[in-house]
N, C-alpha and C. Protein backbone atom coordinates (compact mmCIF):
# COMPACT_ATOMS: atom_id res chain seq x y z
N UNK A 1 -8.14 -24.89 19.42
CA UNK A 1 -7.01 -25.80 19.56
C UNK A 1 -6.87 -26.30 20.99
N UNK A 2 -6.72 -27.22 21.20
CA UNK A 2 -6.20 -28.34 22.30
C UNK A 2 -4.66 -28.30 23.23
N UNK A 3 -4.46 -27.18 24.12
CA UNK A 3 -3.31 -27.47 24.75
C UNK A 3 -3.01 -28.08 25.95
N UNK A 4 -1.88 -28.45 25.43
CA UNK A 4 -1.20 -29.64 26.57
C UNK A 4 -0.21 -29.25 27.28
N UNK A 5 -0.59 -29.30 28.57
CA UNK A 5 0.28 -28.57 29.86
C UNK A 5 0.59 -29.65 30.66
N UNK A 6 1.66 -29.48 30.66
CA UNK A 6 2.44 -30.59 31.89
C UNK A 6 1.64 -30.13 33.37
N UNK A 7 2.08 -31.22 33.65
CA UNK A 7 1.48 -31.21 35.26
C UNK A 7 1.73 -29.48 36.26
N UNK A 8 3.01 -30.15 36.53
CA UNK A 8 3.69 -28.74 37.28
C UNK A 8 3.66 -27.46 36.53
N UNK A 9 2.90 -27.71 35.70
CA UNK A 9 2.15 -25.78 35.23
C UNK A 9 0.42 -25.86 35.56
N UNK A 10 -0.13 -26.59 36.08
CA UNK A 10 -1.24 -26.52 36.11
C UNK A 10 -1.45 -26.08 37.58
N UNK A 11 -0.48 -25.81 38.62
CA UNK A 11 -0.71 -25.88 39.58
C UNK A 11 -0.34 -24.43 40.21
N UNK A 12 0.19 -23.71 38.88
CA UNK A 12 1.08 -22.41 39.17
C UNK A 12 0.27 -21.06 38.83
N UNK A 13 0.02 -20.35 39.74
CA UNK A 13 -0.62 -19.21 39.77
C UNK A 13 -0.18 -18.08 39.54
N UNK A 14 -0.87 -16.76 38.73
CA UNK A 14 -0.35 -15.81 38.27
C UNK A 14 -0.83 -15.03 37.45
N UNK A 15 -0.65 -14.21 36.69
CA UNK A 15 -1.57 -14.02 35.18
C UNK A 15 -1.83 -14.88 34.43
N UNK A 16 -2.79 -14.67 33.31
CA UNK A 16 -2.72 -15.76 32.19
C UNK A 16 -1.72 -15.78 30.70
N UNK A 17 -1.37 -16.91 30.83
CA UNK A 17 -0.28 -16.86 29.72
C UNK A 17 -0.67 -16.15 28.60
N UNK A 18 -0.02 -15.53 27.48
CA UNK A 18 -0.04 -14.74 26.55
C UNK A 18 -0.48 -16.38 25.29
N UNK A 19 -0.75 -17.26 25.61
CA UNK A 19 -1.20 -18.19 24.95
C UNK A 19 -2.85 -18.14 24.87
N UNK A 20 -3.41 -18.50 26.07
CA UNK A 20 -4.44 -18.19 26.44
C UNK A 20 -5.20 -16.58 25.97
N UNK A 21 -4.12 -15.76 26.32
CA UNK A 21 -4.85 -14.67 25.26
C UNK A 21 -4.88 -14.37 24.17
N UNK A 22 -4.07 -15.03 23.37
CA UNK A 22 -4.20 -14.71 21.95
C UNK A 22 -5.25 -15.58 21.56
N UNK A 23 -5.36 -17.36 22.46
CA UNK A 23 -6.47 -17.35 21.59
C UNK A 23 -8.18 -16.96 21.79
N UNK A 24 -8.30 -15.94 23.22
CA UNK A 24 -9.32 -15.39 23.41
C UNK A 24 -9.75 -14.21 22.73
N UNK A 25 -8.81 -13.98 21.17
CA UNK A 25 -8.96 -12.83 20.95
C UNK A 25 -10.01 -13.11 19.88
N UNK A 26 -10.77 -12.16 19.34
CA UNK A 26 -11.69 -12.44 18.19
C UNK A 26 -10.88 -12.49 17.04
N UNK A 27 -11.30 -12.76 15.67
CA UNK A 27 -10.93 -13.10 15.16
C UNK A 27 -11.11 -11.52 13.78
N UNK A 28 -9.87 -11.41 13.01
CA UNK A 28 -9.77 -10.13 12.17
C UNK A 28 -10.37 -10.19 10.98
N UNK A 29 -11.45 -9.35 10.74
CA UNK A 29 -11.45 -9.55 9.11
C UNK A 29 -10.52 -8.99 7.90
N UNK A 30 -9.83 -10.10 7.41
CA UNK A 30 -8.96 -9.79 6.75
C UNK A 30 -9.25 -8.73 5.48
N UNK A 31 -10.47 -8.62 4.83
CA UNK A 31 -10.58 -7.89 3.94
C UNK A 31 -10.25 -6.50 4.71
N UNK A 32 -10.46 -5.93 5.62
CA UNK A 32 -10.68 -4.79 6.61
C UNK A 32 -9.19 -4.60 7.21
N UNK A 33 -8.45 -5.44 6.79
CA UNK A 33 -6.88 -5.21 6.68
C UNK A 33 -6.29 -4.89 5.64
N UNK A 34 -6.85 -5.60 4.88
CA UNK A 34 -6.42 -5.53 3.33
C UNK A 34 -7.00 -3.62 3.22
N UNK A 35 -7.59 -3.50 3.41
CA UNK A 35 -8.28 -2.02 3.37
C UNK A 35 -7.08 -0.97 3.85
N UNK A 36 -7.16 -1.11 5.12
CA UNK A 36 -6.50 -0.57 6.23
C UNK A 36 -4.56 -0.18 5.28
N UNK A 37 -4.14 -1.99 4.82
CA UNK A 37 -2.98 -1.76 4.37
C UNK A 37 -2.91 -0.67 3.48
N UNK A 38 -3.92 -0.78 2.27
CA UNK A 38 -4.12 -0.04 1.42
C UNK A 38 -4.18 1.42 1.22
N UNK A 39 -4.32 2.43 2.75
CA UNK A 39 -4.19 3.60 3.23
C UNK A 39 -2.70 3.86 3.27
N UNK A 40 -2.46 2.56 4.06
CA UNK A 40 -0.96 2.89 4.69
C UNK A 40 -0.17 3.28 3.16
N UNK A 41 -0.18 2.15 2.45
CA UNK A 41 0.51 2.68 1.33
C UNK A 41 0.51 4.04 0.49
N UNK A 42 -0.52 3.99 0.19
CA UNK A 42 -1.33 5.04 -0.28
C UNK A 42 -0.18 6.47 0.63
N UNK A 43 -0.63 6.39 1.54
CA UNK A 43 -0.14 7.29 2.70
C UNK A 43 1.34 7.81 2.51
N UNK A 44 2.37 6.37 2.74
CA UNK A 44 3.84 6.27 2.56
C UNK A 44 4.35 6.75 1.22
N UNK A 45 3.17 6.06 0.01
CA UNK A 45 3.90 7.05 -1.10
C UNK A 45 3.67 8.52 -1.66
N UNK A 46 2.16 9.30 -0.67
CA UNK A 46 2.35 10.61 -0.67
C UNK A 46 3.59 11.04 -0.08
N UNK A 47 3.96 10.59 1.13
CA UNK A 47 5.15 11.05 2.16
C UNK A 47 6.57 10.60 1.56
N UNK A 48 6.81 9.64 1.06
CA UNK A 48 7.95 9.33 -0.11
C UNK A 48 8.22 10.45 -0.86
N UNK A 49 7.49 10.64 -2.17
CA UNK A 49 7.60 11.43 -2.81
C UNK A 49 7.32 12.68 -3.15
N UNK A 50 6.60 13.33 -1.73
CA UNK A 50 6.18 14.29 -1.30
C UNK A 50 5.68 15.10 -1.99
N UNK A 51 4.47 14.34 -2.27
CA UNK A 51 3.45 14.94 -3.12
C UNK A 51 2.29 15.76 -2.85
N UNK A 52 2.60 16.53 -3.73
CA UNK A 52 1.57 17.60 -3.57
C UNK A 52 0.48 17.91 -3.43
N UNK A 53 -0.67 18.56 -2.60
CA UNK A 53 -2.32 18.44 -3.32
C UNK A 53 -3.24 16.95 -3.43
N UNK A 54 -2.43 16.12 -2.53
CA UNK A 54 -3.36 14.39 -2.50
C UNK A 54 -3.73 14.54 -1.15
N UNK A 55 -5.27 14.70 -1.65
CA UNK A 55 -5.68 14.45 -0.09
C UNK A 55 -6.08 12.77 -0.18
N UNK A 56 -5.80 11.61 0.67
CA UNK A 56 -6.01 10.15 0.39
C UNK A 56 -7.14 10.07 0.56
N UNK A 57 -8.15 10.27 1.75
CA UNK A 57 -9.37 9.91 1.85
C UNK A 57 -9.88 9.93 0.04
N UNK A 58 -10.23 11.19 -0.32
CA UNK A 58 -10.76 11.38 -1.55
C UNK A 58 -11.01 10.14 -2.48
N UNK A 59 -9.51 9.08 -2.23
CA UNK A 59 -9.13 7.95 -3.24
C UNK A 59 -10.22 6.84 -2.80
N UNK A 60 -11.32 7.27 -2.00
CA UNK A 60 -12.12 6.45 -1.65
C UNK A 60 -13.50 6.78 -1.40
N UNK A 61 -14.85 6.08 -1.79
CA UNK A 61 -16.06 6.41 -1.64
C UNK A 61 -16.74 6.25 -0.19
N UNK A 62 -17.73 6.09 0.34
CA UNK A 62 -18.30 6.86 1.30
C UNK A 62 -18.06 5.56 2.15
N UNK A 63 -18.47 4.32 1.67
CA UNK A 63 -18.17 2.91 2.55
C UNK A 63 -16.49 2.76 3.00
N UNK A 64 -15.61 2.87 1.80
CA UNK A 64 -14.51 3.02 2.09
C UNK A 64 -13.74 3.70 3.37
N UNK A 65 -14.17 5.31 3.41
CA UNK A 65 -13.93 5.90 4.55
C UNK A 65 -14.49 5.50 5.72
N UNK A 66 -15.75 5.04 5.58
CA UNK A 66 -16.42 4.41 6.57
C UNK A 66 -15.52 3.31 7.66
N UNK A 67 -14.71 2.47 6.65
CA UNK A 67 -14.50 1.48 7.42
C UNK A 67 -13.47 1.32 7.62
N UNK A 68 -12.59 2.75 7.56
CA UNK A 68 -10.95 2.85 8.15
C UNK A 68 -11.81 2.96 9.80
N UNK A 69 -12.52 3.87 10.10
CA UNK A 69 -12.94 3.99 11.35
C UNK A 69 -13.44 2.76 12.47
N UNK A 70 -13.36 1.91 11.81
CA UNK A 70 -14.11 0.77 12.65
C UNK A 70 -13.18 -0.19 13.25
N UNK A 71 -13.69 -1.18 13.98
CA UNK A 71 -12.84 -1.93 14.72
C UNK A 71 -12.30 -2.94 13.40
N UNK A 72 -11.09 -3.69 13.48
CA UNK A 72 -10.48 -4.74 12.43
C UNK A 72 -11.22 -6.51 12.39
N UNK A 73 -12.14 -6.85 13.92
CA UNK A 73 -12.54 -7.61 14.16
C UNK A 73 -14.31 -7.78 13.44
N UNK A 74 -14.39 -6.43 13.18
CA UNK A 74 -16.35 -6.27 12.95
C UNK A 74 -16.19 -6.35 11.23
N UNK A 75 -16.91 -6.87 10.76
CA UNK A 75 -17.51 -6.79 9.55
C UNK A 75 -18.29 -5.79 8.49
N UNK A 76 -17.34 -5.06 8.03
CA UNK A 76 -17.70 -3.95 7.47
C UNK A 76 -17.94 -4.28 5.87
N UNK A 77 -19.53 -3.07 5.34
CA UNK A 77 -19.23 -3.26 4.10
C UNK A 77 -18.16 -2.55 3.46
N UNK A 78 -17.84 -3.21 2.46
CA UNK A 78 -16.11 -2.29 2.01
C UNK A 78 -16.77 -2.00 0.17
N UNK A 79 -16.28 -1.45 -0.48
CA UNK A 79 -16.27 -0.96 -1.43
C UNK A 79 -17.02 -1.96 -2.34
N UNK A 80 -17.69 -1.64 -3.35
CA UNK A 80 -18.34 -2.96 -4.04
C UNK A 80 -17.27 -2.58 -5.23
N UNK A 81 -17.97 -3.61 -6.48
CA UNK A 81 -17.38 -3.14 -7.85
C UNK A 81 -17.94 -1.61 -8.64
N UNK A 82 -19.00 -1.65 -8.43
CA UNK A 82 -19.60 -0.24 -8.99
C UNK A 82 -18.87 0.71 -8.13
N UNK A 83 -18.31 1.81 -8.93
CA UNK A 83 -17.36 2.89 -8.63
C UNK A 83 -17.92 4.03 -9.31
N UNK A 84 -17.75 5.61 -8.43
CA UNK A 84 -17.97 6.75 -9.24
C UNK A 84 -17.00 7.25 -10.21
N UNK A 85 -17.24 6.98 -11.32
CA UNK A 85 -16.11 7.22 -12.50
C UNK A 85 -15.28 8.65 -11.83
N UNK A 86 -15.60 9.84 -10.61
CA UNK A 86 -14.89 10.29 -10.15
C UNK A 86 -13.77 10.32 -9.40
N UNK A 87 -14.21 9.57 -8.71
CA UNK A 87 -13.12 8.54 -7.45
C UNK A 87 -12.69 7.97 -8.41
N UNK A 88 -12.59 7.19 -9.78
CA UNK A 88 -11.96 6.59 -10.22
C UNK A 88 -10.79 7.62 -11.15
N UNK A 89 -11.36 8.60 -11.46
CA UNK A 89 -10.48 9.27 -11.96
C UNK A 89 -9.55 9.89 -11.51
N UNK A 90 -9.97 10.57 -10.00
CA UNK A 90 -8.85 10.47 -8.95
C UNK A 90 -7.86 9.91 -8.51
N UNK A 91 -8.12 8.49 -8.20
CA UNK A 91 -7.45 7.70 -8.31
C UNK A 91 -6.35 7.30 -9.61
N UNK A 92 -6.87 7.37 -10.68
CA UNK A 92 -5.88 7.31 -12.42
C UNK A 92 -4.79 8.48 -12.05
N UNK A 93 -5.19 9.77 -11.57
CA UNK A 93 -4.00 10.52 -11.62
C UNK A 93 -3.35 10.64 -10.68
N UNK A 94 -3.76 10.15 -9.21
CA UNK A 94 -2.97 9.46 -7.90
C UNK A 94 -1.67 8.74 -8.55
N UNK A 95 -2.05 7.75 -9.06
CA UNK A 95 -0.93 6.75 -9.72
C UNK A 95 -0.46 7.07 -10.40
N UNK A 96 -0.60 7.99 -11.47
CA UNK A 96 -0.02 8.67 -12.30
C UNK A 96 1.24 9.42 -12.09
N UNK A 97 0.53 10.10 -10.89
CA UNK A 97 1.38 11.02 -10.07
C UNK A 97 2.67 10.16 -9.51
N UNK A 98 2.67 9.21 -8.91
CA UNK A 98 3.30 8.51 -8.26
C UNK A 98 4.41 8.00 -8.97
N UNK A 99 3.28 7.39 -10.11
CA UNK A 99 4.91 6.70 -11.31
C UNK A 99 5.82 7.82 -11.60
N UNK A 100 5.29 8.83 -11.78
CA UNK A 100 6.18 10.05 -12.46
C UNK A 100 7.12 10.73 -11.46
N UNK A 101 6.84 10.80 -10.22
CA UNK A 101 7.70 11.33 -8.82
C UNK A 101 8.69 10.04 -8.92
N UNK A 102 8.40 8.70 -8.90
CA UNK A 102 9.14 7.70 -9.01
C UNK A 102 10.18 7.55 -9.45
N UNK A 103 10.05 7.76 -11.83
CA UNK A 103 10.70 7.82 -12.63
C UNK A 103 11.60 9.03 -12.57
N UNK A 104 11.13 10.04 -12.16
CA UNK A 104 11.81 11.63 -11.75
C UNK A 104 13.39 10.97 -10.61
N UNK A 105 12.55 10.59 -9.78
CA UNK A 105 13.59 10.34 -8.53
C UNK A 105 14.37 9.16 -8.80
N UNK A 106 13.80 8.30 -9.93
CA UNK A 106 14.80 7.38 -10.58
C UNK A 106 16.16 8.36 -11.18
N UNK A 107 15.86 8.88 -12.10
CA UNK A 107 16.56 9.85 -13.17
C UNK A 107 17.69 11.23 -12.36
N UNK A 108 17.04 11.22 -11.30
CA UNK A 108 18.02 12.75 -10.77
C UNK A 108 18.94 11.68 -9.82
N UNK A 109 18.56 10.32 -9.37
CA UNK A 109 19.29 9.75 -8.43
C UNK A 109 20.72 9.16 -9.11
N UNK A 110 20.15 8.74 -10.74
CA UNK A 110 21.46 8.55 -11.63
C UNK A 110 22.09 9.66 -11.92
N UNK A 111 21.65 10.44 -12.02
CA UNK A 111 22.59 11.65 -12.71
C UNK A 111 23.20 12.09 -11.40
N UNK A 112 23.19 11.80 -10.16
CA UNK A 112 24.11 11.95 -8.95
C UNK A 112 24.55 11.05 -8.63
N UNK A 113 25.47 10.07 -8.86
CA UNK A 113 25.78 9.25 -9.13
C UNK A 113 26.71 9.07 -7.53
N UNK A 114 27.29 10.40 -6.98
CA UNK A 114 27.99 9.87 -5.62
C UNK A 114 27.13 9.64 -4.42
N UNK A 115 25.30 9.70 -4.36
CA UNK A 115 24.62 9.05 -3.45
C UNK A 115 23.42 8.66 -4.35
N UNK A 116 23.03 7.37 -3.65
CA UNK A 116 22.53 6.48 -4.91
C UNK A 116 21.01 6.52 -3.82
N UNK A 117 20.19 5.90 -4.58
CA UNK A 117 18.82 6.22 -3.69
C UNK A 117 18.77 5.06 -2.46
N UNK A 118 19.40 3.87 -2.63
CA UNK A 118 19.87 2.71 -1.89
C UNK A 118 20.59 3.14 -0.49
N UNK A 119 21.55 4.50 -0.62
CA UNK A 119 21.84 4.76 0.26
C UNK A 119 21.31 5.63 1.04
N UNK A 120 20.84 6.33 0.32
CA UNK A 120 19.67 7.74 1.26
C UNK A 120 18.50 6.70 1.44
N UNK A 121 17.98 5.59 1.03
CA UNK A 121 17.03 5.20 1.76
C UNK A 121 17.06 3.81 1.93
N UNK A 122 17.60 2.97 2.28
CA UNK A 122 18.31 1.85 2.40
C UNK A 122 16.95 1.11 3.07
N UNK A 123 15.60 1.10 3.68
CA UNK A 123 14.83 0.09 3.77
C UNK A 123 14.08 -0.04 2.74
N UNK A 124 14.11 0.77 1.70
CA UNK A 124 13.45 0.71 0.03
C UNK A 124 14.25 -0.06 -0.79
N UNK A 125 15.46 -0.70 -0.52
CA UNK A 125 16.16 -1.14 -1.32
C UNK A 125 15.56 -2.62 -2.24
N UNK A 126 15.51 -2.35 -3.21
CA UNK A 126 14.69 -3.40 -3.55
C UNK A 126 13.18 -2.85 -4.36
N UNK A 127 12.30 -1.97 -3.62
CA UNK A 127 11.33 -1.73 -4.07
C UNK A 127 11.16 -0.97 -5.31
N UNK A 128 10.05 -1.18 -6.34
CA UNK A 128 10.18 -1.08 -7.77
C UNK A 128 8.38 0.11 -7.88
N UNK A 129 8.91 1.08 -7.36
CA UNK A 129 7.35 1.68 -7.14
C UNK A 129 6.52 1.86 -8.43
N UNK A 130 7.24 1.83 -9.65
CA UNK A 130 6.06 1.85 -10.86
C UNK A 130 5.54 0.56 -10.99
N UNK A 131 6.00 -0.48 -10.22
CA UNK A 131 5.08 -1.80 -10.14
C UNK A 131 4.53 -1.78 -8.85
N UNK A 132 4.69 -1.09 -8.29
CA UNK A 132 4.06 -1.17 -6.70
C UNK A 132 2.70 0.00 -6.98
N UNK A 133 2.97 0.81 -8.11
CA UNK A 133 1.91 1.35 -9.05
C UNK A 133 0.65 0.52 -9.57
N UNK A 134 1.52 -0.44 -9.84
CA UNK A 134 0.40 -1.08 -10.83
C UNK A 134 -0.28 -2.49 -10.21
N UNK A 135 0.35 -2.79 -8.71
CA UNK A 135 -0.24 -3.50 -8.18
C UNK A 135 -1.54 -3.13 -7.38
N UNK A 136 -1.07 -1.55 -6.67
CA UNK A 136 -2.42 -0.37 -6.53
C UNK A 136 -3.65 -0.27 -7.59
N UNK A 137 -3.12 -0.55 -8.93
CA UNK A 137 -4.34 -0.31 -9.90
C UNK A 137 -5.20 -1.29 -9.79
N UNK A 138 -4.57 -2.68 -9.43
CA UNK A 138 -5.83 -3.34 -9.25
C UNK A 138 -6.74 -3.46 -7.91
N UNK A 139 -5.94 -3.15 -6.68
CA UNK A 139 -6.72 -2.97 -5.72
C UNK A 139 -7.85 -1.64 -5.68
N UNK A 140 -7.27 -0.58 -6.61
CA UNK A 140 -8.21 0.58 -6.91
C UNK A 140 -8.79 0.54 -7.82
N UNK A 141 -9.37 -0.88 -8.49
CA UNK A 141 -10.29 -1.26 -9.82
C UNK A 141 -9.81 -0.33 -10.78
N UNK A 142 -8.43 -0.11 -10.78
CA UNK A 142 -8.13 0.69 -12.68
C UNK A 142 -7.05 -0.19 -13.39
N UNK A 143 -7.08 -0.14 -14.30
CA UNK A 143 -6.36 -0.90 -15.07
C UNK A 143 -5.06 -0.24 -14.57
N UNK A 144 -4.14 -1.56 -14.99
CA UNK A 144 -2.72 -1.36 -14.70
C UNK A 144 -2.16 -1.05 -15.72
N UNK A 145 -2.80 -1.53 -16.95
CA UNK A 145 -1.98 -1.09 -18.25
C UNK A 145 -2.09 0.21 -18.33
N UNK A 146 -3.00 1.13 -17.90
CA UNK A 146 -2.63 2.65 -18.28
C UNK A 146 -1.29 2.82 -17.10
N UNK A 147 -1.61 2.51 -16.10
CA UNK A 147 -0.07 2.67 -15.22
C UNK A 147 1.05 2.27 -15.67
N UNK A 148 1.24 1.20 -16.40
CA UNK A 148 2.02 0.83 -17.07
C UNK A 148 2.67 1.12 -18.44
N UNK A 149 1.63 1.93 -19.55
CA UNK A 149 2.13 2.54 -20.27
C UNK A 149 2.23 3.86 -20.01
N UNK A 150 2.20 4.55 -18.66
CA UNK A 150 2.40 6.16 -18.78
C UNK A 150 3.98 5.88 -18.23
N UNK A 151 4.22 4.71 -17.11
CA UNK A 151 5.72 4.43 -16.56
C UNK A 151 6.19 4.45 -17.97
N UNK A 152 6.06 3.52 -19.31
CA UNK A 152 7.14 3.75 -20.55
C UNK A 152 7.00 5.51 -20.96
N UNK A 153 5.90 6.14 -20.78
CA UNK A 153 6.25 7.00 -21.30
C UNK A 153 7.14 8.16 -21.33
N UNK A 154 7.13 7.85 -19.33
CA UNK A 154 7.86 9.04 -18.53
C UNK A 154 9.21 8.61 -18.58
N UNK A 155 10.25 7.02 -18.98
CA UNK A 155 10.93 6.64 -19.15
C UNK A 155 11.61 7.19 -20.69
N UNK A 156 10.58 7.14 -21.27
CA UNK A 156 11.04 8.21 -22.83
C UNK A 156 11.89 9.43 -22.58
N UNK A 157 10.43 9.82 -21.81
CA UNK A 157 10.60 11.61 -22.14
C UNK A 157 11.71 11.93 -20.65
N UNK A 158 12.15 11.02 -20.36
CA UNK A 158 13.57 11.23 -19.05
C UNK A 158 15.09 10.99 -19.54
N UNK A 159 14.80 10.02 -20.92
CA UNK A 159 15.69 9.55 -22.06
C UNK A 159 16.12 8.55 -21.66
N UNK A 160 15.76 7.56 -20.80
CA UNK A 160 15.74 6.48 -20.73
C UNK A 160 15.37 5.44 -21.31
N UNK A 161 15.69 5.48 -22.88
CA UNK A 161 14.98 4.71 -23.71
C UNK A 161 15.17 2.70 -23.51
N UNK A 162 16.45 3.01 -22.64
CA UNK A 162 17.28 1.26 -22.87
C UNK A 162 16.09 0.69 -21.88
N UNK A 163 15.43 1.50 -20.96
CA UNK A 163 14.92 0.74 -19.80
C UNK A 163 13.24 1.03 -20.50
N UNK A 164 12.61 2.08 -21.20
CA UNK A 164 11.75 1.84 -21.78
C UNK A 164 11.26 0.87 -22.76
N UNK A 165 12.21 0.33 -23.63
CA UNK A 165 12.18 -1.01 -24.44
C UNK A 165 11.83 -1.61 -23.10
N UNK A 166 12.89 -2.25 -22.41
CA UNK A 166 12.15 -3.47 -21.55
C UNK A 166 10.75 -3.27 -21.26
């Protein structure tokens, strides 16, 4: 890009503007963010729902781990479509796990009805983690419909039937 500096800044000495450095910076590969995000989450909803026995790396094959370690600017290979039906199965009960800590902490947060989960955690307000489930299934190549029909199921068996219809 092309910037245009008035006169009486061209003449003024000092560091270089924070303009000039952003655009000397290289440039990010976004898939290698998209990656990166994908930990974080991963991460936040072990520590959310304080789950047990998930180690995260695991939820990923050998390229995967590979390329949390690397710089965000370099070009890493990242995961192909071929998956070890192990890691994948890992992953099925990761999410599994998750919807069900979810629906759990849905269910004990109604039945306490004088602190609501909005207020014990008020920057979640809004967030819908058995779809934040099933948006994970597709970044972790598993179907969302099994995430999606184990959320109706755990909605059953919590007796939440009005919200299982929907």
């Amino acid at each position: 890009p092309v910037l245009d500096t008035e006169d009486a800044w061209v003449s003024v000495e000092g560091p270089v503007s924070i303009v000039e450095l952003a655009l000397e910076q290289k440039r990010i590969h976004y898939p290698l963010v998209e990656h990166q995000f994908l930990l974080c989450t991963i991460l936040y909803a072990i520590m959310r729902f304080s789950l047990k026995s998930v180690k995260p790396l695991s939820l990923f094959d050998s390229k995967g781990k590979n390329a949390f370690f690397k710089d965000l600017t370099s070009i890493q290979l990242l995961p192909s479509g071929d998956m070890d039906p192990n890691v994948l199965s890992i992953r099925q009960q990761f999410l599994v796990k998750v919807v069900s800590a979810a629906v759990q902490t849905l269910c004990s947060s109604q039945k306490a009805k004088e602190a609501s989960e909005e207020e014990l955690f008020p920057f979640e307000k809004g967030k819908n983690w058995p779809t934040l489930a099933a948006d994970l299934a597709q970044y972790l190549q598993l179907s969302e419909d099994v995430v999606k029909r184990h959320y109706v199921c755990e909605l059953y068996s919590y007796g939440m039937d009005h919200l299982g219809e929907e």
